[in-house]
Structures are given as structure tokens and as C-alpha cells.
C-alpha atoms as a PDB file:
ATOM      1  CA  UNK A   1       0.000   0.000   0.000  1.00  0.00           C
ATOM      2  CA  UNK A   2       1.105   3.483  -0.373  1.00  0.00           C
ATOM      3  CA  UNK A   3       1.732   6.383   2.516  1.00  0.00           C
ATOM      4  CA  UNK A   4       2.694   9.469   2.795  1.00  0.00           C
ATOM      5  CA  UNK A   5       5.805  10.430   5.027  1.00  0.00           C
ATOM      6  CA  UNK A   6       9.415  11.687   5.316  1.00  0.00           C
ATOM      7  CA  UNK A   7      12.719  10.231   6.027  1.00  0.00           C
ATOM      8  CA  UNK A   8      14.192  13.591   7.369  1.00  0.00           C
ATOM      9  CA  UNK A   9      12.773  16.963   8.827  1.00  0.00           C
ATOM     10  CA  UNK A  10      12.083  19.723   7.718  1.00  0.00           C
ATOM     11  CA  UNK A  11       9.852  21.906   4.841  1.00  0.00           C
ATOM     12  CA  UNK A  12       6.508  20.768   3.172  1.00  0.00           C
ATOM     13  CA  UNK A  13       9.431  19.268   0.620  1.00  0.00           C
ATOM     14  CA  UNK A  14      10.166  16.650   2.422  1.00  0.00           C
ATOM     15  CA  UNK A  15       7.135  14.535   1.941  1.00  0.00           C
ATOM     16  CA  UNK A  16       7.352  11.333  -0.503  1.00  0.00           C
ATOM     17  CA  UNK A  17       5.587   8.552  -1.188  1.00  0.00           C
ATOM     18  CA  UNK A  18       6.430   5.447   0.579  1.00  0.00           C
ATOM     19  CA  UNK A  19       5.679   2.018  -0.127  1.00  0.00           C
ATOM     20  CA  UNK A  20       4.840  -0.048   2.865  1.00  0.00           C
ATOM     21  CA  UNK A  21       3.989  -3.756   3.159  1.00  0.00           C
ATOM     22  CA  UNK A  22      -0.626  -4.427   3.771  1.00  0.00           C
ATOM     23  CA  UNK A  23      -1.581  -4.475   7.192  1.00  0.00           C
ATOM     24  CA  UNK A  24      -2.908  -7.087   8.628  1.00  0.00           C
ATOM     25  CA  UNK A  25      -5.329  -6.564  11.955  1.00  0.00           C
ATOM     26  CA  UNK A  26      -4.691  -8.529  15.220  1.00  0.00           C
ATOM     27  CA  UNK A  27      -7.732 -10.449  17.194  1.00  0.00           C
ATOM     28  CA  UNK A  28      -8.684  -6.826  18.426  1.00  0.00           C
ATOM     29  CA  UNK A  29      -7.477  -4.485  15.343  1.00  0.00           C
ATOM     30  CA  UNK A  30      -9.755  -3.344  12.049  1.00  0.00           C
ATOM     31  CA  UNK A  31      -7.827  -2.577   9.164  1.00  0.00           C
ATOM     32  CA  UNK A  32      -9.587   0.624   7.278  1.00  0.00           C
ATOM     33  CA  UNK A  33      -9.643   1.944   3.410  1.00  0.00           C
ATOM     34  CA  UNK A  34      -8.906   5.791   4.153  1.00  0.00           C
ATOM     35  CA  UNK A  35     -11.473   8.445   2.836  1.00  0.00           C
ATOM     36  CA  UNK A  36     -10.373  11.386   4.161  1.00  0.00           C
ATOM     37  CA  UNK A  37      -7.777  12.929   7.181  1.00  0.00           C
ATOM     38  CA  UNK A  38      -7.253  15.726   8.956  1.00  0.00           C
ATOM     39  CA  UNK A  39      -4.340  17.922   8.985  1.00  0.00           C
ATOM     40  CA  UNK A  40      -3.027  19.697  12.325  1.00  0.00           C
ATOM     41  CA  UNK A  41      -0.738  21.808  13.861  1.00  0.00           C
ATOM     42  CA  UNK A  42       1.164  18.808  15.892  1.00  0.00           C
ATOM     43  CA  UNK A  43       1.218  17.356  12.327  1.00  0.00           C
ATOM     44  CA  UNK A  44       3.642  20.638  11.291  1.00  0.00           C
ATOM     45  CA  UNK A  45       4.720  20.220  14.273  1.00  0.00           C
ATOM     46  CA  UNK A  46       6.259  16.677  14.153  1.00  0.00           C
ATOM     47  CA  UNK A  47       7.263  17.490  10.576  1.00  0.00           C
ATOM     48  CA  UNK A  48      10.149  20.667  11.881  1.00  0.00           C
ATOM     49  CA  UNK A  49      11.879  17.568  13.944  1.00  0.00           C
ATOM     50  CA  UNK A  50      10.313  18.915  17.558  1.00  0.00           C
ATOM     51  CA  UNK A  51      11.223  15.170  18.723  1.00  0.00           C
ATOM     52  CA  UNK A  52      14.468  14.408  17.429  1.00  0.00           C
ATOM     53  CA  UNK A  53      13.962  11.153  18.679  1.00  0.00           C
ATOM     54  CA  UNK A  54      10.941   9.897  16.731  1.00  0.00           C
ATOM     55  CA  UNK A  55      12.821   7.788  14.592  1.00  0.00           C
ATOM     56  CA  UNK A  56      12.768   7.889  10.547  1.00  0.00           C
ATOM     57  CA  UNK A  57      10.850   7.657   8.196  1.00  0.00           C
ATOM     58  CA  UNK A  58       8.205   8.664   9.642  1.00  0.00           C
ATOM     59  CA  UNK A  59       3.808   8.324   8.600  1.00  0.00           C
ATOM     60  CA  UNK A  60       2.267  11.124  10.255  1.00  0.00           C
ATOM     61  CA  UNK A  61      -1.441  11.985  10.844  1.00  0.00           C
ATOM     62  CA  UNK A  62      -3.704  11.746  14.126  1.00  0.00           C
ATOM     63  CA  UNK A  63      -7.490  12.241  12.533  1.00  0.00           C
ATOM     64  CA  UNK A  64      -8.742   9.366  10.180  1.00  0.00           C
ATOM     65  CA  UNK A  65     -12.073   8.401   8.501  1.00  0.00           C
ATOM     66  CA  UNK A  66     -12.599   5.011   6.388  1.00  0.00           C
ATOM     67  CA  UNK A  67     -14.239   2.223   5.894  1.00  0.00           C
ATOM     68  CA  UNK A  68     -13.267  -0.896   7.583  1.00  0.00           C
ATOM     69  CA  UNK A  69     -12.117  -3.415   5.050  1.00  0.00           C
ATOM     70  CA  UNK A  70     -10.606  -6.179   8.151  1.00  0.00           C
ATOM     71  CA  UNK A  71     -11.775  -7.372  11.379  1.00  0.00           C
ATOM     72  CA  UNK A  72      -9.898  -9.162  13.900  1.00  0.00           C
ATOM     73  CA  UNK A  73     -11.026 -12.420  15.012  1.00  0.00           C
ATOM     74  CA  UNK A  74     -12.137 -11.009  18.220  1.00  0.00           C
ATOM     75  CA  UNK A  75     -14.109  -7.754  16.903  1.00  0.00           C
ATOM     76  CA  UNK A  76     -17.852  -9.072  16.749  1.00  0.00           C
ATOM     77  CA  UNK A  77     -19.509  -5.193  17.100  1.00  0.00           C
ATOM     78  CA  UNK A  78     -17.533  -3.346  13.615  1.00  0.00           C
ATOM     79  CA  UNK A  79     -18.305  -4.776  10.930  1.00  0.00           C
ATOM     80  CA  UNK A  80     -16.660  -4.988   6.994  1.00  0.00           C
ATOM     81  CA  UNK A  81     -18.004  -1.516   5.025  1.00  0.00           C
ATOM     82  CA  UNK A  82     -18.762   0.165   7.947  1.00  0.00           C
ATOM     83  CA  UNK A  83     -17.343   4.060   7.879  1.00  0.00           C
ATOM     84  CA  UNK A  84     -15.391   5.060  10.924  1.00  0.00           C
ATOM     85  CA  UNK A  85     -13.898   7.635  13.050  1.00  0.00           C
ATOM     86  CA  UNK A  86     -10.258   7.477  15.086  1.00  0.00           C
ATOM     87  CA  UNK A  87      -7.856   9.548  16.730  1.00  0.00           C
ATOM     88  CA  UNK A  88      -4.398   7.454  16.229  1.00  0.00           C
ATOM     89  CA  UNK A  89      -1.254   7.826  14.522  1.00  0.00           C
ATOM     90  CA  UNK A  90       0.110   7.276  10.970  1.00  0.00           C
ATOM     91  CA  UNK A  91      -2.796   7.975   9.146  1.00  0.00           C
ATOM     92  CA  UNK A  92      -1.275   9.618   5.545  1.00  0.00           C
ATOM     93  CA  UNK A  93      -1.763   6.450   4.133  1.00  0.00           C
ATOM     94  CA  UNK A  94      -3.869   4.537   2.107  1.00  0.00           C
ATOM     95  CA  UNK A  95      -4.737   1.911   4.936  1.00  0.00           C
ATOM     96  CA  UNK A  96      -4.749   2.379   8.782  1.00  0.00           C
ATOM     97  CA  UNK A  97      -4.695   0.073  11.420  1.00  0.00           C
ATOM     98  CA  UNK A  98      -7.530   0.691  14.303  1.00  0.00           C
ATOM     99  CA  UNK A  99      -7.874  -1.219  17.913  1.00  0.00           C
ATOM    100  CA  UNK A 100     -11.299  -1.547  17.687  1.00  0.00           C
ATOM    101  CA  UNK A 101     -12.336  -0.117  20.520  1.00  0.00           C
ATOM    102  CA  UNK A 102     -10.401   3.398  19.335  1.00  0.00           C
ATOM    103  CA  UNK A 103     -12.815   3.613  16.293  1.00  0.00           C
ATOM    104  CA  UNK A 104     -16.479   5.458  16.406  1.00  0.00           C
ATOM    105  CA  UNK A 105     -18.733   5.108  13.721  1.00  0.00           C
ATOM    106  CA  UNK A 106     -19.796   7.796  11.471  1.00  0.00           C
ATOM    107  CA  UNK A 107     -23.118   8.548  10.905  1.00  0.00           C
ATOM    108  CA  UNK A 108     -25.176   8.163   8.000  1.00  0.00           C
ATOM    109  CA  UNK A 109     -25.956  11.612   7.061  1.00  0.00           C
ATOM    110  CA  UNK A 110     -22.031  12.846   7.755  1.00  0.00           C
ATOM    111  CA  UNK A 111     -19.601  13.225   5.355  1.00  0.00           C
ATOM    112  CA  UNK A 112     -15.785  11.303   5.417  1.00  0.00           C
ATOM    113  CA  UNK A 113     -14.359  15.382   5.426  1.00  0.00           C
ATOM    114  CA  UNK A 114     -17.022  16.466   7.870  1.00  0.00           C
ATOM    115  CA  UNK A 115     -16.425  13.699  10.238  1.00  0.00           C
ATOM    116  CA  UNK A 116     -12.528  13.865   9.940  1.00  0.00           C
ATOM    117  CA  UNK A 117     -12.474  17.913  10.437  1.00  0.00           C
ATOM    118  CA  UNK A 118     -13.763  17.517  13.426  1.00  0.00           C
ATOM    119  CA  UNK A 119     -11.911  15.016  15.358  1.00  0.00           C
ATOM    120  CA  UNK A 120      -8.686  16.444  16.878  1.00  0.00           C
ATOM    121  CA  UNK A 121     -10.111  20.312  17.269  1.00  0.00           C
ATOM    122  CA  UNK A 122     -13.509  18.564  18.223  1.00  0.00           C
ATOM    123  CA  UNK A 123     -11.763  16.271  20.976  1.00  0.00           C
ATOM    124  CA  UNK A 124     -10.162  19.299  22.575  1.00  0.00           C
ATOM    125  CA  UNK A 125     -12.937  21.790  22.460  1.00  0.00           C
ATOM    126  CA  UNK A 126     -15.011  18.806  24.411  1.00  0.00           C
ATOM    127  CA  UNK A 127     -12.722  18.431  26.638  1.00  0.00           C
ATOM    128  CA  UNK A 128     -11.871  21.853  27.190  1.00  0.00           C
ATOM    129  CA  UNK A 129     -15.484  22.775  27.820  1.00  0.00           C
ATOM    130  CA  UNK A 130     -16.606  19.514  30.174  1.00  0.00           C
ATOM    131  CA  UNK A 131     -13.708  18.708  31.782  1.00  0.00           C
ATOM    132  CA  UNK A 132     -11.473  21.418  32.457  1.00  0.00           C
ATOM    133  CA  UNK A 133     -13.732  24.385  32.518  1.00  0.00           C
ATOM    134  CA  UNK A 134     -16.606  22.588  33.825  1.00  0.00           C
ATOM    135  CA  UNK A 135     -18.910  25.362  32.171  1.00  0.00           C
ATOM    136  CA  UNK A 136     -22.111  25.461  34.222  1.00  0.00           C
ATOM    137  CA  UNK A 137     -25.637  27.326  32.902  1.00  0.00           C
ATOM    138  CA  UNK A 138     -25.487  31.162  33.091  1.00  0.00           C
ATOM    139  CA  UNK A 139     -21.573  31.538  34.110  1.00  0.00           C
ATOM    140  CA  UNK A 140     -19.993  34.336  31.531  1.00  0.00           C
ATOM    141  CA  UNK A 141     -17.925  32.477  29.128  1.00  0.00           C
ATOM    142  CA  UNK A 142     -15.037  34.659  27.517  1.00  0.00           C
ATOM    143  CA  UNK A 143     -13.206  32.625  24.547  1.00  0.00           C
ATOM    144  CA  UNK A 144     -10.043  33.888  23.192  1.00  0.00           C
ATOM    145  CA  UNK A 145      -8.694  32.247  19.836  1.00  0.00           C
ATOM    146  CA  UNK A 146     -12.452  31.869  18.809  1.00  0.00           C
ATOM    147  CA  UNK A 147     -11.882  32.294  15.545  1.00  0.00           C
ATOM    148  CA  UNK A 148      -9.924  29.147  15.394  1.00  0.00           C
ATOM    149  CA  UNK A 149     -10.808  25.079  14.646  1.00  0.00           C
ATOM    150  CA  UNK A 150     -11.024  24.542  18.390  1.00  0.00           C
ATOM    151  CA  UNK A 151     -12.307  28.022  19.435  1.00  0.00           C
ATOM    152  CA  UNK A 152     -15.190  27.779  17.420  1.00  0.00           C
ATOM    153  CA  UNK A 153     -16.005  24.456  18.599  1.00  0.00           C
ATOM    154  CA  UNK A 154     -15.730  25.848  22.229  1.00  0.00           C
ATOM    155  CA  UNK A 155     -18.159  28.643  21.533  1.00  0.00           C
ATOM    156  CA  UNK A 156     -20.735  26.842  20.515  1.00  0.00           C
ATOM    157  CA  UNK A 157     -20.604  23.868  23.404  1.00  0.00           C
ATOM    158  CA  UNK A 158     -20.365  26.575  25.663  1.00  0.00           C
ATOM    159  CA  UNK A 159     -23.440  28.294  24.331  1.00  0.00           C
ATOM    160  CA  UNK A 160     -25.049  24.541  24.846  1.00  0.00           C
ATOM    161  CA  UNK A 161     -24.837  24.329  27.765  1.00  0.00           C
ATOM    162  CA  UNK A 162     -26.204  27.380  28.442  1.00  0.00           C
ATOM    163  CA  UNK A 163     -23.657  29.925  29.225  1.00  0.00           C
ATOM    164  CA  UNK A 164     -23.407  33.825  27.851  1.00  0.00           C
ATOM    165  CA  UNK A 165     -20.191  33.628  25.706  1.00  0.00           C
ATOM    166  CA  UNK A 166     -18.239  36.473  24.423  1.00  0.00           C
ATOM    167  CA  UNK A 167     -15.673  35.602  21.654  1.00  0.00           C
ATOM    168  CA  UNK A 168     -12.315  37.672  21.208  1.00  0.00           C
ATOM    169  CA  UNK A 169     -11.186  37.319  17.303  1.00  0.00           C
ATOM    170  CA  UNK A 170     -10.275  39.823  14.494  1.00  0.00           C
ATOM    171  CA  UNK A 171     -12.777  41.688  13.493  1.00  0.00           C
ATOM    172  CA  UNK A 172     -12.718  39.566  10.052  1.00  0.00           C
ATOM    173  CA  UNK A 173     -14.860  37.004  11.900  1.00  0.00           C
ATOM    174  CA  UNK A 174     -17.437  39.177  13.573  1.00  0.00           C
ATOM    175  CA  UNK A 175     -19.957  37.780  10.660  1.00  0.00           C
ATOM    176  CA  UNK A 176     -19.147  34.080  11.848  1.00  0.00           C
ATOM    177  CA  UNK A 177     -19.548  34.279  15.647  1.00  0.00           C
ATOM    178  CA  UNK A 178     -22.342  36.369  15.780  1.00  0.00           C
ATOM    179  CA  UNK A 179     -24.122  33.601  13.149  1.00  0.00           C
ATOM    180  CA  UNK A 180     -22.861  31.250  15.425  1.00  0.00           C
ATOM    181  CA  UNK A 181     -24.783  32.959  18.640  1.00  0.00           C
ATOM    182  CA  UNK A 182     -22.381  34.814  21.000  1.00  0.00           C
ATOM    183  CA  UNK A 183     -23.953  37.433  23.523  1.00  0.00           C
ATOM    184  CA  UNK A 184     -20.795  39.466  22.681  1.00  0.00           C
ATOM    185  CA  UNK A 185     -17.768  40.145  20.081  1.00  0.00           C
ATOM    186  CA  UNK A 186     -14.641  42.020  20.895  1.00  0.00           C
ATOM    187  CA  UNK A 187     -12.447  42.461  17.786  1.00  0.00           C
ATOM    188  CA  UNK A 188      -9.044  42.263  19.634  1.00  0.00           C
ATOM    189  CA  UNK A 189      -7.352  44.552  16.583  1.00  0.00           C
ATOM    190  CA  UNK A 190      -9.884  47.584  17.112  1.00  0.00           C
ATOM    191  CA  UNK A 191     -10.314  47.165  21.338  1.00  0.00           C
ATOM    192  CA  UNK A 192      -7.982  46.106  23.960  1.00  0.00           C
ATOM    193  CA  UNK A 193     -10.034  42.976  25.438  1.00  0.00           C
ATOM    194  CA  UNK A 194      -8.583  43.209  28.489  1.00  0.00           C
ATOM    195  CA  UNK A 195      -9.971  46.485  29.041  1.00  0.00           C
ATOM    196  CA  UNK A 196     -13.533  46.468  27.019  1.00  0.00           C
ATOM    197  CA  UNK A 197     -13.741  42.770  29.438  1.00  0.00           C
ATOM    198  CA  UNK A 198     -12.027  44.054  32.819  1.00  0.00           C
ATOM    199  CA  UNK A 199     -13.316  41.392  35.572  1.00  0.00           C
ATOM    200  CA  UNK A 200     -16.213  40.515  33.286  1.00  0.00           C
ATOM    201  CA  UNK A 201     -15.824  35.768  32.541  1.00  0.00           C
ATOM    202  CA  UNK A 202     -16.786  33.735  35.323  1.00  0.00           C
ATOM    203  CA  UNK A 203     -14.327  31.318  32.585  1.00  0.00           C
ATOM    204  CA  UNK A 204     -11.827  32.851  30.858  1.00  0.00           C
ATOM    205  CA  UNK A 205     -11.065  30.153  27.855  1.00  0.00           C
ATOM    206  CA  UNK A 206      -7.392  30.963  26.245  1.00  0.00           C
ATOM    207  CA  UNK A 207      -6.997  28.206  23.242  1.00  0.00           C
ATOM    208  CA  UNK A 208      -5.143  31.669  21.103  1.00  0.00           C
ATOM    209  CA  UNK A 209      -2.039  30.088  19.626  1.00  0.00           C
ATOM    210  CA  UNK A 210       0.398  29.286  22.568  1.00  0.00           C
ATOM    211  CA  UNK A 211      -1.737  30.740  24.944  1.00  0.00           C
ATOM    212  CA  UNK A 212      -0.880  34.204  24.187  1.00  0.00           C
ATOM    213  CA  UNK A 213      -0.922  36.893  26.951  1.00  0.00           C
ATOM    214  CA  UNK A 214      -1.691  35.042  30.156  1.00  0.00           C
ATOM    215  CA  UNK A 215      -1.787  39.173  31.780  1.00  0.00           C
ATOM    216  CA  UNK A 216      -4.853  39.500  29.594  1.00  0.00           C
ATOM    217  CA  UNK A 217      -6.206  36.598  31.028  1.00  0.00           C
ATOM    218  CA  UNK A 218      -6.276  37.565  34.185  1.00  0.00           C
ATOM    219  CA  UNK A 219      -7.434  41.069  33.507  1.00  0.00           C
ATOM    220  CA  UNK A 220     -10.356  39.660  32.192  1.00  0.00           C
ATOM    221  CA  UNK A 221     -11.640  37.130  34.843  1.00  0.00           C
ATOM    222  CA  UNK A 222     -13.470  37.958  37.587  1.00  0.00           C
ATOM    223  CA  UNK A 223     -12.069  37.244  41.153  1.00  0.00           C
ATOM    224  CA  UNK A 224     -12.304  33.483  41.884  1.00  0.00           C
ATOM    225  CA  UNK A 225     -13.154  32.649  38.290  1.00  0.00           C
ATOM    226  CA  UNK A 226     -11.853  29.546  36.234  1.00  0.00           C
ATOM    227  CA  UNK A 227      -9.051  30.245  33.423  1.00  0.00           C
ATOM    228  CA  UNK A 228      -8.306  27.495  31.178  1.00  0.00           C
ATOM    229  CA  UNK A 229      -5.569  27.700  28.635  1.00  0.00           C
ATOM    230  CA  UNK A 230      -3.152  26.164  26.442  1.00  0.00           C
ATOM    231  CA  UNK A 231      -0.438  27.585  28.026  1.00  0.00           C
ATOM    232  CA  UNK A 232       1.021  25.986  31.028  1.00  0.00           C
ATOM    233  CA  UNK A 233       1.168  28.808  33.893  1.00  0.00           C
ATOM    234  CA  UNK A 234       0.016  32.117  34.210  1.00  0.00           C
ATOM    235  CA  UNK A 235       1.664  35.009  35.653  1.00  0.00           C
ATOM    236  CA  UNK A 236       1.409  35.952  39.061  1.00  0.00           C
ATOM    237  CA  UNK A 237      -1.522  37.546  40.742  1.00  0.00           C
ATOM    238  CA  UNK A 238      -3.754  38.554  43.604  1.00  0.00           C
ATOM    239  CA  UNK A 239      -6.498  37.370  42.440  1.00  0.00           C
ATOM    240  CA  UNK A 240      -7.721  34.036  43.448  1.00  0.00           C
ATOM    241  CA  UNK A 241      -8.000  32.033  40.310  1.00  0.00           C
ATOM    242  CA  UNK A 242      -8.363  28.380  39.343  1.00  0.00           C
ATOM    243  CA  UNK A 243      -5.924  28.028  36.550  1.00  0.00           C
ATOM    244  CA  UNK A 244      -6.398  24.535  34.534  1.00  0.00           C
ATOM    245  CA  UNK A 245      -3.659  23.650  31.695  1.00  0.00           C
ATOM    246  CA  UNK A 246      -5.422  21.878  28.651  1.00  0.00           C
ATOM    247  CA  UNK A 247      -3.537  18.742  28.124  1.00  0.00           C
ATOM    248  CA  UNK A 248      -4.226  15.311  27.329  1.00  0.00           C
ATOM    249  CA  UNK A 249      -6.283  13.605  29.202  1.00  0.00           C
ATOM    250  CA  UNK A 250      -8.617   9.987  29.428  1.00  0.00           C
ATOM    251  CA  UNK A 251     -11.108  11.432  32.061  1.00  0.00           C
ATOM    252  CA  UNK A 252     -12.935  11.469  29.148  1.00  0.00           C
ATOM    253  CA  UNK A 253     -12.561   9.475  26.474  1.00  0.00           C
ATOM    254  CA  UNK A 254     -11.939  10.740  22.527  1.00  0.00           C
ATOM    255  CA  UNK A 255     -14.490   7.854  22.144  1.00  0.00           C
ATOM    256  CA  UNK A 256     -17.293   9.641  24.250  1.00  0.00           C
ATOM    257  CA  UNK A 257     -16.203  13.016  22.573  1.00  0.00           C
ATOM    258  CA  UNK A 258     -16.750  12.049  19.649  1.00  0.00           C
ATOM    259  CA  UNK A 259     -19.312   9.972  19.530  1.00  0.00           C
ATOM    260  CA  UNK A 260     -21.430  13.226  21.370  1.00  0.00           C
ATOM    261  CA  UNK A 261     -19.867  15.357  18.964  1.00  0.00           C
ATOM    262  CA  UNK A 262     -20.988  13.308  15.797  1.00  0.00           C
ATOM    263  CA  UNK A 263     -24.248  13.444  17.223  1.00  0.00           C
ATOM    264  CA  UNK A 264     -24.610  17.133  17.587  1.00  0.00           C
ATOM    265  CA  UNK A 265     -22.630  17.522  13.817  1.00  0.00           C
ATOM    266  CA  UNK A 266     -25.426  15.064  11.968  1.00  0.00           C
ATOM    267  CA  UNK A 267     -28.458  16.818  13.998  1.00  0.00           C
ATOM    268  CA  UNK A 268     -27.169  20.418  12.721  1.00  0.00           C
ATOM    269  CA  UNK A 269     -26.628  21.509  16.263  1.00  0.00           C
ATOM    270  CA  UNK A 270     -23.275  21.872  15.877  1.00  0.00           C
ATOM    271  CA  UNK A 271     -20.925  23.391  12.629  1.00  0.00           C
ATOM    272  CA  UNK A 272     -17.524  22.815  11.650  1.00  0.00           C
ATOM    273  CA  UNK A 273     -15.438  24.999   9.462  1.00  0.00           C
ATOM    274  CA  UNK A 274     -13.908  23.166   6.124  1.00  0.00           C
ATOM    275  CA  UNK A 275     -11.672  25.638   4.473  1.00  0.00           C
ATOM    276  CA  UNK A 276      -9.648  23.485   2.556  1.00  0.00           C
ATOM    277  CA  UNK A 277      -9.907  20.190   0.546  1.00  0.00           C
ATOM    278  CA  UNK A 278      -7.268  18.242  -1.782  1.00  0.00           C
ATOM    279  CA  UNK A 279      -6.455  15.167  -2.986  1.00  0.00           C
ATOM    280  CA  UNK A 280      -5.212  12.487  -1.642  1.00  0.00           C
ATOM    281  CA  UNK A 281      -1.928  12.529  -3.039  1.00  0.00           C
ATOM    282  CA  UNK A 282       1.421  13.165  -2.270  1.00  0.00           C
ATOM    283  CA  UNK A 283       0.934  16.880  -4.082  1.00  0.00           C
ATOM    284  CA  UNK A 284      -1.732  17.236  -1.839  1.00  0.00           C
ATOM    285  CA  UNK A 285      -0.481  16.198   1.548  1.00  0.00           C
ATOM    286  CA  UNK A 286       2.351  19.113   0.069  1.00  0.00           C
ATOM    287  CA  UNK A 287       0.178  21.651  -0.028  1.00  0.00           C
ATOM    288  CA  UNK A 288      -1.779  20.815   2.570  1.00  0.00           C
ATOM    289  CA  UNK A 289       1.728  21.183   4.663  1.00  0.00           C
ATOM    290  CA  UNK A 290       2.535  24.556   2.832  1.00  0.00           C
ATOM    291  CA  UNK A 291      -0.906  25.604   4.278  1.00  0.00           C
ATOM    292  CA  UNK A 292      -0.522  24.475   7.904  1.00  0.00           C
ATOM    293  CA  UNK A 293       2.964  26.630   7.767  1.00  0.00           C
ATOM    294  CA  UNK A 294       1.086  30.104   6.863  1.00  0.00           C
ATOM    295  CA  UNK A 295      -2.218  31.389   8.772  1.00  0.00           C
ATOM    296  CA  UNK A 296      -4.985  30.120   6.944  1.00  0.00           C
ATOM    297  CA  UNK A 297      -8.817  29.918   8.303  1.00  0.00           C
ATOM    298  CA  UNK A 298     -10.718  26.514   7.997  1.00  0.00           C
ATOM    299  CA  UNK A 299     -10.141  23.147   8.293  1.00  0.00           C
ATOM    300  CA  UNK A 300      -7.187  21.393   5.921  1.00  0.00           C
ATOM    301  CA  UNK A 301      -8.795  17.904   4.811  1.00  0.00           C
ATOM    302  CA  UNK A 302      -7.304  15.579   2.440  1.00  0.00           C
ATOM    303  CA  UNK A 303      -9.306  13.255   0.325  1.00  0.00           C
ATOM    304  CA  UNK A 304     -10.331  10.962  -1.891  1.00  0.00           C
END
């Protein structure tokens, strides 16, 4: 079969196509025909060399959607031609390997690039919202980075379960998060959040790139309030603040994500953004890498 990888770090360049041997599930493994995956950030990420240690060459990808085309002797609930969901690793290729019990099944009414666009961004926002922020009915939500895959994911959970949300974005999106029903928009490039929101979120939800600007943060939340962020500290402060780091975690499972997050994607209570989608090739796994190394806005799916 073929895949997709590298055999050293570095630019988009470095992709090629490599030939690897059919995979053959074990008692608890399905084997899957991929339709469609999802490109991320770690992806780029892995790509620069970040872990000199992950040995070469290496098949990258996290977010996978196909159709199983092998069960394991023990798998009785999946069966053959069933489309499915997974979070897992080496997916640029042209078959992936599943433990069964890693895979959800996609719904009828769901695209393969649908499904696939939302797992990673959809698995943290979940999380983010449930777990870490604990968002309870009527608490002022403030999301910075909403404008993002997993911001706007977090907006709309967190207007689920009942919260007032106010997104911070560039004024670019106003159009999009007001569609998508905040109670408030502050266009960080024409106001200074941190003074327009001064002791205003109950949660104060930071998934901007790195975490930028943990002073903001703080500005912003109210005293005893929750801040939750992809960075991993914040700066010091008087207020008294519980700070949680996004990371990963099984408290809940991707399984349970997704599966709820499928749910509210085929039911229409719930959008993801698709801004992107190319073939399944190696030219397009190359400029779907060119892509993730400028700021672009959407979703990067590759396809066939």
C-alpha cells in the first residue's frame, strides 16, 4: 500500500511517497480503506523535527475516517463496510490500522471530510469545555482564539450548555460568531479585550495560539473565576484564580467526545469549518503542509 511520510525533517518538501507492506489486523485491530484525514498543527509540528527522537521515516497523521475493510477475530460489534472515526497515529496512508475499541462510527448523514475535520479540534474543544472548565448554565464564558478550529467548537458547546459567551477574534470574523450565537464580540485589533472585558468571565477560555498573553487573562476574569488555557502557567496575581492547563487527558474518552460530537454535527446543532480540501496525493499532503505553515482559516482535509 502506499503512505505518505518523510525520512528527514524539515519543509513541506520533504514529503514522498512510501511504499509499505498491507496491514494485517490482530484479534482486536480493524484494518480501514482511508477516505479522508485531517491535517493539524502537531502534524507541522512533528514534521520541523520537535522530537528528534521519533525515529525515521516517519507516517504522520492523528485524525482518520474510512471504511473498515478487516476485522480481527475477536471484533464481533464493527463490521466490513462500515465508515469510521479514530484519533491514532500514521494515518497519511492509504490503509490504517484501528484497535477496535479506538474507532467510532460515522453517521449516516455525515460526510468522510465532515467527520474527519472535526476530530482532533472537536476532541479538545469537548474536553476543554466539560472537563477542564466545567462550564455550568449562566456563568460568563469569555473565549479567546475563537476564531480558530477549536475556538469555534468551544463557543458553541459553551453556548449549549447554556452559558453567555463572548468571543475575542479579528474583526474579520465578527460575521461568523455572531451567526454562530455569542452574547458578545470584541475584535481584539480595534479594542484592547482586556480592558472592554475588565473582571467581566466567570471562565476565561485561552486556546489563542500558545496561549498568548496570560496578563490579559487575568485582567479579564473575575475574582475566583476559572481560566483554562493552552499555556502551562500564568503570571502571578492577587487574584484568586483556578488556573487549569489543557492537556491530554482519558477522564474522558476521545471515544465519548466524539461519539457526542458526531451526534450534535449530523443533527445540525453543531458546525464545523472546512476551508480546505485536496487530494489524496502526495501533491496534496504538500500543499496541505505549505498551508498548515502560513495562517490560513478553515479546516485542511485531504481526500479521496
Amino acid at each position: 500500500m502506499l503512505a505518505y511520510g518523510y525520512r528527514k525533517f524539515g519543509g513541506p518538501a520533504v514529503f514522498e511517497t512510501l511504499d509499505q507492506p498491507a496491514l494485517k489486523p490482530t484479534a482486536n485491530q480493524v484494518i480501514i480503506t482511508t477516505l479522508a484525514v485531517n491535517l493539524n498543527d502537531e502534524d507541522r509540528i512533528e514534521r520541523l523535527g520537535a522530537n528528534e527522537a521519533t525515529p525515521l521515516p516517519v507516517i504522520p497523521g492523528h485524525d482518520v475516517v474510512g471504511r473498515v475493510s478487516q476485522v480481527g477475530a475477536a471484533v464481533t460489534d464493527i463490521s466490513v463496510g462500515t465508515l469510521v472515526a479514530a484519533h491514532t497515529e500514521h494515518a497519511y496512508a492509504e490503509q490504517v490500522c484501528l484497535d477496535a475499541d479506538s474507532t467510532v462510527t460515522v453517521p449516516d448523514n455525515l460526510t468522510p471530510a465532515q467527520a474527519v475535520s472535526l476530530i482532533t479540534p472537536g476532541i479538545t474543544a469537548y474536553k476543554t469545555v466539560r472537563y477542564f472548565a466545567d462550564i455550568q448554565p449562566d456563568q460568563t464564558v469569555i473565549v479567546k482564539g475563537a476564531d480558530g478550529g477549536v475556538g469555534l467548537l468551544v463557543v458553541q458547546l459553551s453556548k449549549r450548555l447554556g452559558a453567555k459567551v463572548i468571543a475575542i477574534a479579528s474583526q474579520q470574523h465578527a460575521d461568523a460568531l455572531t451567526a454562530l450565537g455569542v452574547d458578545q464580540f470584541v475584535a481584539y485589533d480595534h479594542q484592547d479585550p482586556a480592558h472592554v472585558l475588565a473582571d467581566s468571565g466567570d471562565v476565561v477560555i485561552n486556546v489563542a495560539l500558545n496561549g498568548v498573553d496570560g496578563k490579559a487573562d487575568l485582567a479579564m476574569a473575575k475574582f475566583d473565576a476559572t481560566i483554562v488555557s493552552i499555556a502551562t502557567h500564568l503570571p502571578v496575581t492577587s487574584k484568586s484564580i483556578r488556573f487549569r492547563s489543557i492537556h491530554a487527558t482519558n477522564a474522558i474518552s476521545d471515544q465519548a467526545a466524539l461519539q457526542m460530537l458526531f451526534r450534535l454535527l449530523s443533527i445540525g446543532e453543531l458546525q464545523t469549518n472546512i476551508g480546505y480540501q485536496l487530494p489524496f496525493n502526495l501533491a496534496g499532503f504538500i500543499q496541505g503542509h505549505e498551508l498548515l505553515d502560513q495562517p490560513h482559516t478553515g479546516r485542511i482535509v485531504i481526500k479521496k
